[in-house]
Structure formats: C-alpha cells, structure tokens
Protein backbone atom coordinates (compact mmCIF):
# COMPACT_ATOMS: atom_id res chain seq x y z
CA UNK A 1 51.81 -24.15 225.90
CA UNK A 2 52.15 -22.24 222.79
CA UNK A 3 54.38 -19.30 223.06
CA UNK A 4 52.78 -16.36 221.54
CA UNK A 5 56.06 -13.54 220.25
CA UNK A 6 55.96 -9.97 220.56
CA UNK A 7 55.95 -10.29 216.58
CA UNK A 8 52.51 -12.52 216.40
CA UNK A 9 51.16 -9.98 218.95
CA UNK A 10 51.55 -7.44 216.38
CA UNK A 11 49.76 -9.49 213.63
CA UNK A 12 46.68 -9.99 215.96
CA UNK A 13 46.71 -6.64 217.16
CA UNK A 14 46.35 -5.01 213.71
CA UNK A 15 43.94 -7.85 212.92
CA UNK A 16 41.74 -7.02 215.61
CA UNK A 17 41.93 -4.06 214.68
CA UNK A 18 40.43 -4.21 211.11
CA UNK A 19 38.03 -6.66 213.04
CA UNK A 20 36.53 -3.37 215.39
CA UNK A 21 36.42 -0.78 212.53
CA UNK A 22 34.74 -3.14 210.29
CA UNK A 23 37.22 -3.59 207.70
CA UNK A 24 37.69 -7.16 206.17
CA UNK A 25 40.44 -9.17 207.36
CA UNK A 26 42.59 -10.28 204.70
CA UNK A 27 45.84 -11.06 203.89
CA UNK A 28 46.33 -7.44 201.32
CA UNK A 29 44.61 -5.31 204.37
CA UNK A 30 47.08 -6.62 206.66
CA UNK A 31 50.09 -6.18 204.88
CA UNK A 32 48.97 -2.53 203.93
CA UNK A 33 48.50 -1.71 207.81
CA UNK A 34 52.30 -3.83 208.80
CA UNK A 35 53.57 -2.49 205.84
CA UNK A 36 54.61 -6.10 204.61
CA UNK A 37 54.97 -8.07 201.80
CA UNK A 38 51.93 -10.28 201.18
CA UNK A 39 54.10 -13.71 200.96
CA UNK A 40 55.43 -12.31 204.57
CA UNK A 41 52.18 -12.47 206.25
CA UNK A 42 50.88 -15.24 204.30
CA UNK A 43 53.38 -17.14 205.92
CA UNK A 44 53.35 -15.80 209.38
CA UNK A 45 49.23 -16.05 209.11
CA UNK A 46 50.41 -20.10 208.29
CA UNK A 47 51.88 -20.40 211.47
CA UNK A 48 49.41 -18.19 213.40
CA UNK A 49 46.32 -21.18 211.91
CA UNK A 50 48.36 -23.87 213.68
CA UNK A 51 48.35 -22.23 216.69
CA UNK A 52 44.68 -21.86 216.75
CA UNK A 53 44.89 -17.98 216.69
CA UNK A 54 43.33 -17.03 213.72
CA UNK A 55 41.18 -18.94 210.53
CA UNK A 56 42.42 -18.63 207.49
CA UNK A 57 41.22 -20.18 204.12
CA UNK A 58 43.07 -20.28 201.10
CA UNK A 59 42.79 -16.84 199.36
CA UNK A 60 40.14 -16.21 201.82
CA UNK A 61 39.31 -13.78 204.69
CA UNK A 62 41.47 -14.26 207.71
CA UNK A 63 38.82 -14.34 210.87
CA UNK A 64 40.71 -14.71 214.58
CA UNK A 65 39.72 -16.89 217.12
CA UNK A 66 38.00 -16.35 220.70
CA UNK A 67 41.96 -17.08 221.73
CA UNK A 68 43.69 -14.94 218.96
CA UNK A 69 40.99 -12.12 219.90
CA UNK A 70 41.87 -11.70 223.13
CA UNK A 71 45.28 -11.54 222.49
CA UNK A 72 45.29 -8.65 219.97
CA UNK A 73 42.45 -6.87 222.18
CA UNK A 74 45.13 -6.99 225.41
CA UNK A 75 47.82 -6.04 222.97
CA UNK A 76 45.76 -3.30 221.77
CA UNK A 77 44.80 -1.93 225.41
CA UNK A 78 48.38 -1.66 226.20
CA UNK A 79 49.10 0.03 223.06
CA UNK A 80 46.27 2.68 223.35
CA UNK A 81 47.28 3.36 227.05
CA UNK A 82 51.11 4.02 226.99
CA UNK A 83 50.43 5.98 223.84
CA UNK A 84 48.24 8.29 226.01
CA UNK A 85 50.03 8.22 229.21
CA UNK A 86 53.79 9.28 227.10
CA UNK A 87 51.37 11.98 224.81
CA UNK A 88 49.27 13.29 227.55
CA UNK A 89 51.52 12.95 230.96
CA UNK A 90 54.82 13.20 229.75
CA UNK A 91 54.15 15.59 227.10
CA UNK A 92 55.31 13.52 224.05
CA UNK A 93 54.14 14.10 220.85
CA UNK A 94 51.82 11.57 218.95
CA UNK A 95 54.31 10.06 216.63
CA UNK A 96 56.53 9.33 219.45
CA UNK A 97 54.35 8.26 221.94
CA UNK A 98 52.97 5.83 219.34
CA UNK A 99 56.92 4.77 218.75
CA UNK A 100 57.66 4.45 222.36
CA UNK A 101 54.31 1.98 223.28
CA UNK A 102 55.36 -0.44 220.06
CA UNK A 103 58.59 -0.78 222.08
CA UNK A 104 57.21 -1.34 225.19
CA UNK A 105 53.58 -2.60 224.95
CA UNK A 106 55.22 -6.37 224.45
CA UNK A 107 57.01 -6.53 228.02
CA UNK A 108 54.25 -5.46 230.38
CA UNK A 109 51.83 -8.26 231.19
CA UNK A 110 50.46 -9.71 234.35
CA UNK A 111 50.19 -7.52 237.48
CA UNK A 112 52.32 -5.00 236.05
CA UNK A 113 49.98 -4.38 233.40
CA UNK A 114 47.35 -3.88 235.29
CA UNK A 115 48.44 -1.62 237.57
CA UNK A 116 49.64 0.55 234.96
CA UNK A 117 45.92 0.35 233.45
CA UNK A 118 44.81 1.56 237.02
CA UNK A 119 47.31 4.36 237.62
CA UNK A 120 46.57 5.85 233.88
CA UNK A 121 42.82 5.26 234.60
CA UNK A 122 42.98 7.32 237.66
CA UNK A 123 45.11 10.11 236.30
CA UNK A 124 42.95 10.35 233.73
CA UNK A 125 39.50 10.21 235.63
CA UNK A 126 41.65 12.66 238.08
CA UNK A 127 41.94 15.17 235.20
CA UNK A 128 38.41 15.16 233.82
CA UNK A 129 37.47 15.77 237.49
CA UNK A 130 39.81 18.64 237.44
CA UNK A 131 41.11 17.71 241.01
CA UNK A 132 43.06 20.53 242.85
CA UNK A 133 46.10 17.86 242.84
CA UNK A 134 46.49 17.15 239.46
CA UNK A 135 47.41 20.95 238.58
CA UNK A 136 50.34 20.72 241.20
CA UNK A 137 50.73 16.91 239.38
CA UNK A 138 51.46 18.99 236.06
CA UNK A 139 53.77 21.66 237.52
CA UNK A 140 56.20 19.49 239.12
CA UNK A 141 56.54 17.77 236.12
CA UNK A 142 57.64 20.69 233.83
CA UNK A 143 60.23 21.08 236.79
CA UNK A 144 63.78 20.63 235.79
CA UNK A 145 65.35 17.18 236.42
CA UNK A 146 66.84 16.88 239.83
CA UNK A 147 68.36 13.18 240.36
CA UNK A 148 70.99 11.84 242.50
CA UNK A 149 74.32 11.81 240.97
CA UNK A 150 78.16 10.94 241.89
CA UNK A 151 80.44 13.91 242.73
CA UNK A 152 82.23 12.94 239.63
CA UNK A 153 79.24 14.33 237.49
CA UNK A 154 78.21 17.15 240.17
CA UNK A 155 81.24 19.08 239.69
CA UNK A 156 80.34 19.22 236.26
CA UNK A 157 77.33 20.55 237.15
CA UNK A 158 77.85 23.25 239.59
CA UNK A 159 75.52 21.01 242.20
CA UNK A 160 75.66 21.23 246.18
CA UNK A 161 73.41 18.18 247.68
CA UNK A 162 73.28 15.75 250.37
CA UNK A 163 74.81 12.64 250.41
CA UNK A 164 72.54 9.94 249.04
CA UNK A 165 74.31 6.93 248.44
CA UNK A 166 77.29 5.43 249.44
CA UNK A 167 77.20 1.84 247.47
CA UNK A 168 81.53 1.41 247.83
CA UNK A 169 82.24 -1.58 249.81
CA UNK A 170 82.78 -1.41 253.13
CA UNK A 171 86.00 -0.66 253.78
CA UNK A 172 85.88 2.15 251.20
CA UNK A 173 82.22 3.70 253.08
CA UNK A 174 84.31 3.12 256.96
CA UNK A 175 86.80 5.40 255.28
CA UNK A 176 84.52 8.10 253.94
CA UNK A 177 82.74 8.62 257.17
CA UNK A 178 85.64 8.57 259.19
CA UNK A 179 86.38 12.24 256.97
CA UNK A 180 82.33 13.04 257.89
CA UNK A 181 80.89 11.56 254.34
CA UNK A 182 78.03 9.71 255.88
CA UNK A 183 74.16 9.56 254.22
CA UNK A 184 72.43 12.93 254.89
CA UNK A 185 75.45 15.20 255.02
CA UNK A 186 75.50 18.28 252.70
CA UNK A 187 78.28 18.95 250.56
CA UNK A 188 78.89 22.12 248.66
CA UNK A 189 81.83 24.10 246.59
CA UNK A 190 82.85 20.83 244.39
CA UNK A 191 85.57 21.27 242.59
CA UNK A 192 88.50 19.27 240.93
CA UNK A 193 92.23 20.59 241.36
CA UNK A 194 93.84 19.61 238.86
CA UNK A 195 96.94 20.60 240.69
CA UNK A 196 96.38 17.42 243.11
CA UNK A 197 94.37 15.08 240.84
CA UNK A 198 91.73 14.66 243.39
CA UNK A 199 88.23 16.31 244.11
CA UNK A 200 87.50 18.84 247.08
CA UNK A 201 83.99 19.51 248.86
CA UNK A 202 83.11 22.02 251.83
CA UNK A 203 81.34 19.63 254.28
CA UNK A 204 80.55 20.58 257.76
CA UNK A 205 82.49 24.14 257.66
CA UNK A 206 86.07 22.32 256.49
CA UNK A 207 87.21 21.27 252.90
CA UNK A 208 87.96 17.54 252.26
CA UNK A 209 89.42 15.97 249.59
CA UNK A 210 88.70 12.62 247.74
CA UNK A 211 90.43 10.52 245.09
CA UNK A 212 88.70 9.84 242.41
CA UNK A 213 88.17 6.38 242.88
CA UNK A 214 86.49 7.59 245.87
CA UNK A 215 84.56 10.40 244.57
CA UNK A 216 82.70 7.89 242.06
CA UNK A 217 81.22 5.94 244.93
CA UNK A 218 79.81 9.27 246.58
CA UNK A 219 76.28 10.44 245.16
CA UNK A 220 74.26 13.72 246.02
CA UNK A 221 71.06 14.60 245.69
C-alpha cells in the first residue's frame, strides 16, 4: 500500500483545489499557489503519476485521479474545518487559524476525524439555531484559564484549590495523607519560606509544610 505524506497531501489538496474553482491544473498554477519552484513540483508531480494520484503529460495539464481526488477533497475538509473551528470558537484570527489547520490537518484521520467533523457541525448548526446553550458556550470560554497545577506553580500564583492529583509513588502519596493531603482537600495561604527551604499550606485549620520534592507531586485545582 502506497503511503501517501503529509507533503503529497498538500500537492493534491491545492490541486483539487484549482480543480473546484475551475482553474487549470498545471504545473506554473501549482507552484504559484505552494509557492514553489516549477522543477520542485515537476518532480514531486513525477512521483505523484506513479502512484496513480494524478495524470500528468509532458508540458501538459496535470488532471488527478478518482484516488488522488479524494485525497485532496478529505485533506481539504479538514483544512476548511479546523480553520473555522480555531477562527470562529476559539477566537483566532484568519491568518492563524489558517497556520494552525496546515499543522494539524495531516494527523487527524479515521474516527478522530470524524468526530471532529460532527462536533464542529453541531456547534455550528447550534449557532445558526441560536440555541440558549451556545451563548453560555461563548461566555465560559472568554473565562480566564483555570487548570490544575502543582503547588510549586500555585504559590506563584496566589491560588487556593483542592487537591487534584497526587501522581508521586506510593510511598511518597502514604506520606502526604498521613499530614491530611489526600484528593479533594482544600489548601489555601501557599507560601514558600525561604527561611526553611520548604513550602507551607493552611489545610484543615493547621499549617503544614512540604519539601519541595514533595510539593511538585501535589496539584490543585
């Protein structure tokens, strides 16, 4: 089975491209659109023949095949719905969004794909529809980021959360929860005294203290 690379993707994407708007499919159109030397794609479109993917005669038009078609229309589909779901969701703008889909459009295939199709297609239909949901959808985006964190980056932060994670191993977690660290407990006041080296919490009305060692393996949300 022929392996077809993220970098032959491209070249049948912007072919099928120039297919659906009409424009003829030759080897000058395609290295204006990849911005690429001619003798570049003239080579890659070599390779692309003996795969079957496109048709190419000498100083000719360049015309895909039912196989090479598909390819760049999947490719394309990808494309066009990251680029949407980074500029319209996540509030990039267009020159980014269309920067951040030709980095990722190449590693989602398969089930992946299209659930992501699915989820964008139902965010979107959600929107048009104006669904009470979606406007709550749109403010708790805009909401400053909130994830979980070790208490060696909370302090820095001025947080108070509850204990989230524990992933030491399991001597290190016994420890912890013998001094009343255990998932779900709220920690506030974190500080590091610089006098002992080590990192102090209130938790549970009393101050503890932790080692840094310690402190890395403890995360708050």
């Amino acid at each position: 089975m022929t392996t077809v690379t993220p970098r032959l993707e491209d070249y049948l994407e912007a072919l099928f491209l120039l297919e659906t708007s009409g424009s003829r499919q030759t080897v000058t159109a395609l290295a204006e659109n990849l911005k690429l030397t001619k003798g570049t794609i003239a080579t890659v479109i070599k390779k692309m023949a003996e795969q079957e993917l496109v048709l190419h005669e000498s100083y000719g038009a360049i015309r895909l095949t039912p196989k090479g078609r598909r390819i760049g229309w999947q490719v394309y589909m990808k494309h066009e719905r990251l680029t949407s779901f980074f500029h319209d969701f996540l509030g990039q703008d267009a020159e980014r969004s269309e920067e951040i889909a030709c980095l990722i459009e190449h590693h989602l295939d398969g089930a992946a794909a299209n659930r992501f199709f699915n989820l964008v297609d139902f965010l979107q239909q959600a929107q048009a529809e104006k669904r009470e949901w979606t406007k709550e959808l749109f403010l708790s985006l805009e909401h400053a980021v909130h994830l979980p964190m070790p208490l060696t980056l909370a302090v820095q932060e001025q947080r108070s959360g509850r204990v989230c994670r524990l992933p030491g191993d399991a001597s290190l977690v016994l420890e912890l929860e013998q001094s009343g660290v255990v998932l779900g407990a709220f920690m506030e006041d974190i500080d590091f005294q610089n006098a002992s080296g080590k990192y102090a919490v209130h938790l549970g009305g009393k101050q503890i203290l932790l080692d840094p060692a310690a402190a890395a393996t403890v995360w708050i949300l």
